[in-house]
C-alpha atoms as a PDB file:
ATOM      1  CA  UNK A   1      10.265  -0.483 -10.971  1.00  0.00           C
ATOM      2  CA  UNK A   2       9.108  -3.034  -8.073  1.00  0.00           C
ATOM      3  CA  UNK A   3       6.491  -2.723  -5.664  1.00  0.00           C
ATOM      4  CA  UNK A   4       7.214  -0.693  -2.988  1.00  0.00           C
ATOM      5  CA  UNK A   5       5.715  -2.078   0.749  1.00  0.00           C
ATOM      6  CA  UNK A   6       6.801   0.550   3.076  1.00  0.00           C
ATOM      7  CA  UNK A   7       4.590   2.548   4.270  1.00  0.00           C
ATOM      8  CA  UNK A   8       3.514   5.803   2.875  1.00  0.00           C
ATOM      9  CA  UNK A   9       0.974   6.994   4.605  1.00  0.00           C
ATOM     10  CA  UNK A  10       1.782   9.912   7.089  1.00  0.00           C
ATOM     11  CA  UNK A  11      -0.961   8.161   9.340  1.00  0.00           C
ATOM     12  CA  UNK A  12      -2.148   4.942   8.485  1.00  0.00           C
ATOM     13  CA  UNK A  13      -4.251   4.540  10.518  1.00  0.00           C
ATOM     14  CA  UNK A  14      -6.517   7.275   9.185  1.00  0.00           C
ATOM     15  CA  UNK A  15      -6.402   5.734   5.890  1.00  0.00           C
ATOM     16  CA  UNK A  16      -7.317   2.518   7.149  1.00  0.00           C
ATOM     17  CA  UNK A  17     -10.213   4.629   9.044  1.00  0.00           C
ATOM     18  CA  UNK A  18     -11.201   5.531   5.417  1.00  0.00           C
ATOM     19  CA  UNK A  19     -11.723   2.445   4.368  1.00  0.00           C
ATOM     20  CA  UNK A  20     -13.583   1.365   7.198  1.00  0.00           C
ATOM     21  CA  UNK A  21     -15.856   4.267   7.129  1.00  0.00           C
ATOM     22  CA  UNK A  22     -16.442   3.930   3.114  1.00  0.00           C
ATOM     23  CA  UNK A  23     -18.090   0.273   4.010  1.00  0.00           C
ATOM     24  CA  UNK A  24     -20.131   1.795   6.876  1.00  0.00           C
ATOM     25  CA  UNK A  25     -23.663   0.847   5.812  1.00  0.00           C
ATOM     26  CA  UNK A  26     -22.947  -1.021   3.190  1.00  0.00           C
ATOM     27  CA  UNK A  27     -24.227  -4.932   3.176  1.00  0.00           C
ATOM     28  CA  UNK A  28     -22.080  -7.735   2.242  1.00  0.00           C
ATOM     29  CA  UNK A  29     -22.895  -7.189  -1.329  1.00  0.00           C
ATOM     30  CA  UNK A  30     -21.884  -3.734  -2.009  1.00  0.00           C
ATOM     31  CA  UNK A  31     -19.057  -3.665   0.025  1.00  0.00           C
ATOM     32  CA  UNK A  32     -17.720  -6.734  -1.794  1.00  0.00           C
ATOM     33  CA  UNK A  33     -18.630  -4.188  -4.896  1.00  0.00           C
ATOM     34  CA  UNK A  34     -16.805  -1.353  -3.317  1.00  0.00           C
ATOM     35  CA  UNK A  35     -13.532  -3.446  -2.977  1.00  0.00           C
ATOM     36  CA  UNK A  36     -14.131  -4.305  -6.373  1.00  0.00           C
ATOM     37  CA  UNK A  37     -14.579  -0.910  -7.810  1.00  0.00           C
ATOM     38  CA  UNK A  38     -11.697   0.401  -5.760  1.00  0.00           C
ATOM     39  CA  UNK A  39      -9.028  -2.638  -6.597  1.00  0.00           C
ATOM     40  CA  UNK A  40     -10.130  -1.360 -10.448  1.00  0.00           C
ATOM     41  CA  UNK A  41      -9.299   2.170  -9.665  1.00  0.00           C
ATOM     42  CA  UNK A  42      -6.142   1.767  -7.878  1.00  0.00           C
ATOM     43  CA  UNK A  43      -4.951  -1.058 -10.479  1.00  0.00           C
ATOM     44  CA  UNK A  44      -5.437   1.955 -13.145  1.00  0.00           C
ATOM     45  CA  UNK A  45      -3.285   4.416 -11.220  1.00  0.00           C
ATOM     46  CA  UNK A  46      -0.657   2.285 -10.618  1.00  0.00           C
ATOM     47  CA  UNK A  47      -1.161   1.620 -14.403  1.00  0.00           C
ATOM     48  CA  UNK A  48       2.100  -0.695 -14.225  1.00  0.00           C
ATOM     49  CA  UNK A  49       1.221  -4.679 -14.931  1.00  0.00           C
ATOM     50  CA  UNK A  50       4.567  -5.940 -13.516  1.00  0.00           C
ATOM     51  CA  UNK A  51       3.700  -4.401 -10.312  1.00  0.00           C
ATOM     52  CA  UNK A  52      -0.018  -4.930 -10.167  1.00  0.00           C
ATOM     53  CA  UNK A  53       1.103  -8.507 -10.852  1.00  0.00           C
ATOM     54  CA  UNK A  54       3.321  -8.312  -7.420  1.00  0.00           C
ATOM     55  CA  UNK A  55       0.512  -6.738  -5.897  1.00  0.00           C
ATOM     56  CA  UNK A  56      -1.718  -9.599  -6.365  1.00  0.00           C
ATOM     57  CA  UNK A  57       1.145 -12.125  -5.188  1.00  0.00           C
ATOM     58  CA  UNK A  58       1.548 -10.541  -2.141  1.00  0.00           C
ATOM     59  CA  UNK A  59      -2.090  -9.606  -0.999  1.00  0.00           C
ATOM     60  CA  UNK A  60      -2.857 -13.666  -2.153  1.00  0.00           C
ATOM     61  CA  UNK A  61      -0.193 -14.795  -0.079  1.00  0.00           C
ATOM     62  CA  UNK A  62      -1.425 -12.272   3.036  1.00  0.00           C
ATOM     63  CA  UNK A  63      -4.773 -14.858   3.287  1.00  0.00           C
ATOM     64  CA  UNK A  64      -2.838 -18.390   3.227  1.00  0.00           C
ATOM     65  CA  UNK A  65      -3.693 -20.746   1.270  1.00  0.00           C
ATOM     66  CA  UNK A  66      -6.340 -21.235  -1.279  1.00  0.00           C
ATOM     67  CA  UNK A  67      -9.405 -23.970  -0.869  1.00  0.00           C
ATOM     68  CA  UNK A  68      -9.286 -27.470  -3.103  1.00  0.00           C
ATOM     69  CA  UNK A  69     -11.971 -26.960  -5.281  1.00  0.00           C
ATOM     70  CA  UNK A  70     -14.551 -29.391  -5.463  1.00  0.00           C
ATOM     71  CA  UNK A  71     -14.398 -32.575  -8.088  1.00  0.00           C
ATOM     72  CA  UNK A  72     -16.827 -32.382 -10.888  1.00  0.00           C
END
């Protein structure tokens, strides 16, 4: 099975709204820990490591390139 990218929401946008709204509130902290909570859940239901492992690719390629890291 590969990752499937086409959309599959009825309306998107409204789940985008979701996510929004779950932050509302929220400093930069906990939302950082409600992204990280949520990537945990999701990564369980899809419950497939091939495809969380395109998953990652493709969300690390959406934000370009990674910084050098800094010489000991």
């Amino acid at each position: 099975m590969a990752l499937d990218t086409a959309t599959r929401f009825a309306d998107p946008d409204a789940a985008y709204r979701l996510i929004v709204e779950a932050h509302r509130g929220l400093d930069e902290t906990q939302s950082r820990k409600l992204d990280a909570a949520l990537i945990l859940v999701l990564a369980n239901q899809i419950g497939d490591l091939a495809i969380l492992q395109e998953a990652l690719a493709l969300a690390r390629a959406a934000i370009g390139p990674s910084r050098p890291e800094a010489a000991p």
